[in-house]
Protein backbone atom coordinates (compact mmCIF):
# COMPACT_ATOMS: atom_id res chain seq x y z
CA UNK A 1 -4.15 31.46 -10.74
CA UNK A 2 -6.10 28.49 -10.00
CA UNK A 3 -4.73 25.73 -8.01
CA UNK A 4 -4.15 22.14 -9.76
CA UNK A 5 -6.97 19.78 -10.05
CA UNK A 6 -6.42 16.09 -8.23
CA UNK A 7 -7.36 12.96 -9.23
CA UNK A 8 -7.47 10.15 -7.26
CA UNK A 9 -7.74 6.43 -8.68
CA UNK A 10 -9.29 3.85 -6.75
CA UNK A 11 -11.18 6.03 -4.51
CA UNK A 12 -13.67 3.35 -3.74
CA UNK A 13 -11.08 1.05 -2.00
CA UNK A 14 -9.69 1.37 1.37
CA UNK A 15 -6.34 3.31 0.63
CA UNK A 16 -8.24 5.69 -2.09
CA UNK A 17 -10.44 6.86 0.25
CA UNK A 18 -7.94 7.42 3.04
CA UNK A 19 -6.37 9.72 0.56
CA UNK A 20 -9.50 11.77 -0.27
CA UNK A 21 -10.31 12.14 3.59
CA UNK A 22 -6.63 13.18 3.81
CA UNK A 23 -6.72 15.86 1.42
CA UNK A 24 -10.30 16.97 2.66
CA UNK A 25 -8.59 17.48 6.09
CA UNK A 26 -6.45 20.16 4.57
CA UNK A 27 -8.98 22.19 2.96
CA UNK A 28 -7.79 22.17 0.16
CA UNK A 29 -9.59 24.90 -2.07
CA UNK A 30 -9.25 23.21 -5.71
CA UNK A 31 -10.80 20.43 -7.37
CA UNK A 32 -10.79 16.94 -6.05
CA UNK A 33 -11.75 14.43 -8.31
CA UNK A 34 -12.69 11.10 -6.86
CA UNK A 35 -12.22 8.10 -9.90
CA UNK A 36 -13.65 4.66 -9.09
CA UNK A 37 -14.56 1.73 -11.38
CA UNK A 38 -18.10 1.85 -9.65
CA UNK A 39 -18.97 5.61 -8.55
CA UNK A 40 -22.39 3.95 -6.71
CA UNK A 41 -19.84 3.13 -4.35
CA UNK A 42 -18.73 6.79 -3.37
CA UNK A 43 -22.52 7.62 -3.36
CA UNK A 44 -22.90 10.75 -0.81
CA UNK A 45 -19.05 11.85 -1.04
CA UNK A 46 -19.02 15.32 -0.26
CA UNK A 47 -16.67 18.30 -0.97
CA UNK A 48 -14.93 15.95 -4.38
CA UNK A 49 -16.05 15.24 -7.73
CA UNK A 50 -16.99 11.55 -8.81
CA UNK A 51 -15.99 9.97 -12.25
CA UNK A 52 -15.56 7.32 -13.45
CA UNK A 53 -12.29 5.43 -14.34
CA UNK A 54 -11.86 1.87 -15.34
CA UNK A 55 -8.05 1.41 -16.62
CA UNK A 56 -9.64 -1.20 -18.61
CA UNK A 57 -11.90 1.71 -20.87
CA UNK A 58 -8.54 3.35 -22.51
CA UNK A 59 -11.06 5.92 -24.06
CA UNK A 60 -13.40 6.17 -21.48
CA UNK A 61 -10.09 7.07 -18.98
CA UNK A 62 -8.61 9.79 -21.39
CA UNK A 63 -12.20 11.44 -21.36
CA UNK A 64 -12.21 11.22 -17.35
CA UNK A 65 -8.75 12.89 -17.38
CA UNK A 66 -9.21 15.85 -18.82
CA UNK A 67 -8.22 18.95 -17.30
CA UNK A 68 -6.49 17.09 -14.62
CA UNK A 69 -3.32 18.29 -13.30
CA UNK A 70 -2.22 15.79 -11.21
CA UNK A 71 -3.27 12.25 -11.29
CA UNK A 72 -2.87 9.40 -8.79
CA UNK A 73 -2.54 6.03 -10.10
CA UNK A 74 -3.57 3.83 -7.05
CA UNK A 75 -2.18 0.13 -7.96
CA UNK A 76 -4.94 -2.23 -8.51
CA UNK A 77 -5.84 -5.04 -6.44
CA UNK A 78 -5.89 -7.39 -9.70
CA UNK A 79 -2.25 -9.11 -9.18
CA UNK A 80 -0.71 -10.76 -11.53
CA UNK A 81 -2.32 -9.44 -13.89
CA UNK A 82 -2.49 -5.38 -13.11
CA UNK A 83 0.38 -4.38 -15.46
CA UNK A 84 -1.59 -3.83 -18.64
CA UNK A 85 -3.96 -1.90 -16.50
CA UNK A 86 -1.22 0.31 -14.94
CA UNK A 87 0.10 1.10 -18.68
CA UNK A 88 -2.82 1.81 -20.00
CA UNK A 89 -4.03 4.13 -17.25
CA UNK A 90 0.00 5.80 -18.00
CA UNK A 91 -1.08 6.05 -21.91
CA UNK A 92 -4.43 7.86 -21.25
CA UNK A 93 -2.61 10.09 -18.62
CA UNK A 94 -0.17 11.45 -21.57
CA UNK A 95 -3.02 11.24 -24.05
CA UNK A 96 -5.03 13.60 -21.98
CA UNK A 97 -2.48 15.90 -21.28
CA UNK A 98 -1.91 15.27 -17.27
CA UNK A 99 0.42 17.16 -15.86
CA UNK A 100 2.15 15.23 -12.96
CA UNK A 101 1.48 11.55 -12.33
CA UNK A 102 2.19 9.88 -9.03
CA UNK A 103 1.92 6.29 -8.26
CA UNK A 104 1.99 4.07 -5.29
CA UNK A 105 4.29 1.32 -5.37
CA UNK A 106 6.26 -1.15 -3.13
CA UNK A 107 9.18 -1.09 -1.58
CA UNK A 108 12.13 -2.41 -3.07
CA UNK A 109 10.81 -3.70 -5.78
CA UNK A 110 13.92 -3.99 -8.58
CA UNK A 111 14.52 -6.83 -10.05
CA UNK A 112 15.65 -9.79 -8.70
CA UNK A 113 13.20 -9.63 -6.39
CA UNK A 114 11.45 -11.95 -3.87
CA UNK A 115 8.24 -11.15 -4.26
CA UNK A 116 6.33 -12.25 -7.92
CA UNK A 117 4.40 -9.28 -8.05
CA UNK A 118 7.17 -6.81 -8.17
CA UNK A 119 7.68 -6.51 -11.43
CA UNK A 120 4.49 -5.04 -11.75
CA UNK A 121 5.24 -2.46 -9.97
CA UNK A 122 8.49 -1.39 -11.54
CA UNK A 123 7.15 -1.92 -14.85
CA UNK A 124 4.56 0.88 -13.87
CA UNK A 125 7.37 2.98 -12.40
CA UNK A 126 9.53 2.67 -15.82
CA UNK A 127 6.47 3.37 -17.81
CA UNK A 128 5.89 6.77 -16.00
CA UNK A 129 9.34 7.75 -15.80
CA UNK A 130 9.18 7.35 -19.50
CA UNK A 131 6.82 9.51 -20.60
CA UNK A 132 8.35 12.31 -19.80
CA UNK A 133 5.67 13.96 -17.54
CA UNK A 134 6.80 15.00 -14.00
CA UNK A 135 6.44 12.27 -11.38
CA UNK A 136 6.89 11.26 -7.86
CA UNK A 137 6.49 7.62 -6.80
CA UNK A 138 5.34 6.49 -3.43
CA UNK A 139 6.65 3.14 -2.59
CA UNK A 140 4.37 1.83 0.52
CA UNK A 141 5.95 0.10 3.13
CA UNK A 142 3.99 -3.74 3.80
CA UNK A 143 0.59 -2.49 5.83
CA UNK A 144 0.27 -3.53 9.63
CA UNK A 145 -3.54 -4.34 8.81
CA UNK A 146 -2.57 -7.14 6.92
CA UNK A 147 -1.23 -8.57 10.25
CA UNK A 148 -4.58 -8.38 11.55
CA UNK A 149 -5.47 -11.53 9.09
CA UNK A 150 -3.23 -13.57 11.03
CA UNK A 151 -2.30 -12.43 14.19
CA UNK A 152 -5.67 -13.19 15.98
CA UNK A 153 -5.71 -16.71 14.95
CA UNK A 154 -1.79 -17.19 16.40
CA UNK A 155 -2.37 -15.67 19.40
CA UNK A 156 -5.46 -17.99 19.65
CA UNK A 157 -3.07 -20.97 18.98
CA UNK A 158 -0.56 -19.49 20.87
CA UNK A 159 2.26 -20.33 18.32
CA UNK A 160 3.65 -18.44 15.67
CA UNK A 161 5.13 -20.22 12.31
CA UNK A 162 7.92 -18.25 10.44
CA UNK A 163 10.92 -19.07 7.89
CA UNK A 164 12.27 -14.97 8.23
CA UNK A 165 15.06 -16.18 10.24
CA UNK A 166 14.45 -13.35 12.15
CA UNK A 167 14.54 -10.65 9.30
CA UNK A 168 12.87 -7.64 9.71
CA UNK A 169 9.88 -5.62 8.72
CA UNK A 170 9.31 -1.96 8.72
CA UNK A 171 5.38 -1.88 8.50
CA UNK A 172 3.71 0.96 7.54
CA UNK A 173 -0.27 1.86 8.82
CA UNK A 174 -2.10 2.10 5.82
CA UNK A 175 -3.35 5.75 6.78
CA UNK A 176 0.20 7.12 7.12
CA UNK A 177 0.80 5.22 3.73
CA UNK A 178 -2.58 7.14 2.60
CA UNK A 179 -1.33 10.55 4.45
CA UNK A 180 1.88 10.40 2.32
CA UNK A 181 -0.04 10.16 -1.13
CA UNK A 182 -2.05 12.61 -0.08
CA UNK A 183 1.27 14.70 0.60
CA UNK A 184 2.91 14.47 -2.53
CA UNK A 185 0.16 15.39 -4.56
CA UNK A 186 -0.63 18.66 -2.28
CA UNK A 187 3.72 19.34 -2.57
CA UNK A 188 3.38 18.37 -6.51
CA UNK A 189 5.99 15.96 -8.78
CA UNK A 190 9.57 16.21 -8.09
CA UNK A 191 11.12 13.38 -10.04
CA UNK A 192 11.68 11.36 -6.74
CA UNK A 193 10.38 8.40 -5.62
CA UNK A 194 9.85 7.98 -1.57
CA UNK A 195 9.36 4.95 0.26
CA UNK A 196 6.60 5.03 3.48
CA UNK A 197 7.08 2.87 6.69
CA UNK A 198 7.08 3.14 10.38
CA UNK A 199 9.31 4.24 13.11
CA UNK A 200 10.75 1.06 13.48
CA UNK A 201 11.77 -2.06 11.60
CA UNK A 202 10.80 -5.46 13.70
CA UNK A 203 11.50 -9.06 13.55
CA UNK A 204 8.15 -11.80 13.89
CA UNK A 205 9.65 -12.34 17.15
CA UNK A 206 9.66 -8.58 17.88
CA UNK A 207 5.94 -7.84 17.06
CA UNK A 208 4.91 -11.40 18.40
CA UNK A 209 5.96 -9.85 22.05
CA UNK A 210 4.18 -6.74 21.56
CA UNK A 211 1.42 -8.67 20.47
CA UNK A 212 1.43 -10.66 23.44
CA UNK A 213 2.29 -7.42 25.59
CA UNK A 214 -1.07 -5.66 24.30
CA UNK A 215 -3.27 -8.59 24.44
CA UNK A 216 -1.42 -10.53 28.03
CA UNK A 217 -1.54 -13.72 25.54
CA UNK A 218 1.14 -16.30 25.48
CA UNK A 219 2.83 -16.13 21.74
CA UNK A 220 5.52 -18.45 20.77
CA UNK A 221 7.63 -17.19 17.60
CA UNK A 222 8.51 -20.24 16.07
CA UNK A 223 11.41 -20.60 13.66
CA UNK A 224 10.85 -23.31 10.48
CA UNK A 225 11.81 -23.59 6.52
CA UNK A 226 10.29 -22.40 3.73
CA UNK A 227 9.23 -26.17 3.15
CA UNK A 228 7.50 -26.81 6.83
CA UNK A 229 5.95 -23.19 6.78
CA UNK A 230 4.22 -23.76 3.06
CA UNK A 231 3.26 -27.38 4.22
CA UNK A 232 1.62 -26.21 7.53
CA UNK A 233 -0.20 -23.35 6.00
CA UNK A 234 -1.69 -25.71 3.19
CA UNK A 235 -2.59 -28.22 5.30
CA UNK A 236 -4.35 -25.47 7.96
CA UNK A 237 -6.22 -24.73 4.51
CA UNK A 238 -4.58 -21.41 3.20
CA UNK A 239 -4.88 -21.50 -0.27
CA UNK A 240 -1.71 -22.57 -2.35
CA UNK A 241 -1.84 -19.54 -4.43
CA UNK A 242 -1.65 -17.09 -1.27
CA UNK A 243 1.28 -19.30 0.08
CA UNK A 244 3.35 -19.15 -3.07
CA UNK A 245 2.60 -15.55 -3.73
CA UNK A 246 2.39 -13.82 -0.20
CA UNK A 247 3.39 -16.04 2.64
CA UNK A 248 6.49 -17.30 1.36
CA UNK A 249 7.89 -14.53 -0.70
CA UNK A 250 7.11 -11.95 1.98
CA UNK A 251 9.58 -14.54 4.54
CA UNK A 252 12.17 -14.61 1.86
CA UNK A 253 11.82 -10.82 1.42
CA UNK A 254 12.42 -10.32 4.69
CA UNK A 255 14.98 -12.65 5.34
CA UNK A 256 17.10 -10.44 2.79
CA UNK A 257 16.91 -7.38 4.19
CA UNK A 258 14.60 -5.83 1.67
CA UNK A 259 12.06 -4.93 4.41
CA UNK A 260 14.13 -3.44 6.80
CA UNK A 261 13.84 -0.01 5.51
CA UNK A 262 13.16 3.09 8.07
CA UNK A 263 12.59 6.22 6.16
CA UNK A 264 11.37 10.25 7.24
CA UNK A 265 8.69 9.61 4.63
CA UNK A 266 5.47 10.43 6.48
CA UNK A 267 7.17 13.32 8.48
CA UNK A 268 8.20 14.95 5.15
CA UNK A 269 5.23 14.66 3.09
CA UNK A 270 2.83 15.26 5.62
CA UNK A 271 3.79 16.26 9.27
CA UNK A 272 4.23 13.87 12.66
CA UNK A 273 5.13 11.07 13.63
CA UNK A 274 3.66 7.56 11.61
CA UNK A 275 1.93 5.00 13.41
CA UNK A 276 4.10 2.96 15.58
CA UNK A 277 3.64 -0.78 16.24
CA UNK A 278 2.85 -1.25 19.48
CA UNK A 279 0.30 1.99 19.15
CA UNK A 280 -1.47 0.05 16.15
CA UNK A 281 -1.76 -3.74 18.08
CA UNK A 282 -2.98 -1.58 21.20
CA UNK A 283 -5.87 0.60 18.81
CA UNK A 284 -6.38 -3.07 17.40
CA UNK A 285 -6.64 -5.32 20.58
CA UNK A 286 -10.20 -6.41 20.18
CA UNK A 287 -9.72 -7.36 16.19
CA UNK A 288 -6.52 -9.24 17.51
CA UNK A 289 -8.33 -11.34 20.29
CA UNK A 290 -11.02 -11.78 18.19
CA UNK A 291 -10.26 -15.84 17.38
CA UNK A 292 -9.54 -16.85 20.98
């Protein structure tokens, strides 16, 4: 009997690929198929199959899908407006007669919800739970790599701007959210849905001392509203639609609870420990001194 075939969406972009290195690592003997929207990009990829998949090309996607047992539906990087793409990339799955579909979504993201973009995400999850075919959803825990966008450039200023109220954060490193996908596809669907983070939920204030601790820099966690964060961050030049969608609604996220999670994810779909946070800022120091 031969063993399932695996696609993976997205395998150009920085999770996809994880997730193809991931299941290279475990030799696994059946087909890997690699989909990407531009397969110049995975150019030289050994040991997978490329194809293309664009879950814009409805036709083009059911054609790609063919003979593929268990399909990964990466979520795009097109928010706000990614939904339609999710569904259709659901409709060509059933169309082409996939037989397990996993997907990687966020954590917590039922409705009401904090963050704008969540709906998104459950829409996809309600959309493959209705088709029928056998699923497991991967929520992914917030990535510590996108602390590395703003980290350096507090440490640098020596002050850190925050309306969490001292909420917490279980981050996640993107290759143990990548190691987890990788996982569930080898284990196969089991009508559950998982969600990845670290060993550790943390407050700003919490990682701002590790921070500090890896790098010996001075960093001041300071406490403000919603108001004084957005109006700082505009007038420092962030762009209002990363404030209202990101900066703020992570805080507020936070500041409920809804990030707090600290799950057995990582260890059950793929073995060890994940990443903690004070390993990650230490493997990162240079990228976080990198603005001072």
């Amino acid at each position: 009997m031969s063993l399932p075939t695996l696609f993976v969406s997205g395998a150009g972009g920085k999770l996809g690929r994880l997730v193809i290195e991931a299941l290279k690592s475990r030799d696994y003997a059946g087909k890997i198929v690699a989909g990407t929207r531009d397969p110049a990009k995975l150019a030289g990829l050994s040991g997978v199959e490329v194809r293309h998949a664009d879950f814009t090309d409805k036709p083009g996607l059911v054609a790609s899908l063919r003979g593929v047992d268990r399909f990964l539906i990466i979520s795009t990087d097109q928010i706000g407006d990614r939904l339609p793409a999710h569904l259709t990339a659901v409709q060509a799955a059933k169309e082409a007669g996939v037989k397990e579909i996993f997907y990687t979504s966020m954590p917590n993201p039922e409705a009401p919800s904090e963050i704008p973009f969540a709906h998104e995400h459950l829409g996809t999850e309600d959309a493959i739970k209705a088709t029928g075919i056998p699923y497991t959803i991967v929520r992914m825990g917030w990535y510590m790599e996108n602390l590395l966008g703003t980290l350096p450039n507090n440490l640098a200023s020596g002050q850190w701007f925050t309306s969490a109220s001292g909420g917490k954060t279980n981050h996640a490193a993107r290759l143990d959210c990548a190691h987890a996908a990788a996982g569930a596809l080898l284990r196969g669907a089991e009508n559950k849905t998982y969600t990845v983070t670290g060993p550790e939920a943390l407050s700003n204030a919490e990682i701002g001392a590790l921070a500090s601790e890896v790098t010996g820099k001075p960093l001041s966690v300071v406490e403000v509203s919603d108001e004084q964060l957005a109006g700082g961050a505009k007038a420092a030049g962030v762009p209002d639609f990363v404030v209202d969608n990101f900066l703020l609604p992570f805080e507020r996220f936070a500041r409920a609870g809804k990030a707090a999670l600290l799950t057995d994810t990582v260890e059950a779909l793929w073995g060890g420990k994940p990443v903690s946070m004070k390993e990650f800022l230490s493997a990162n120091k240079a990228a976080l001194t990198r603005a001072a």
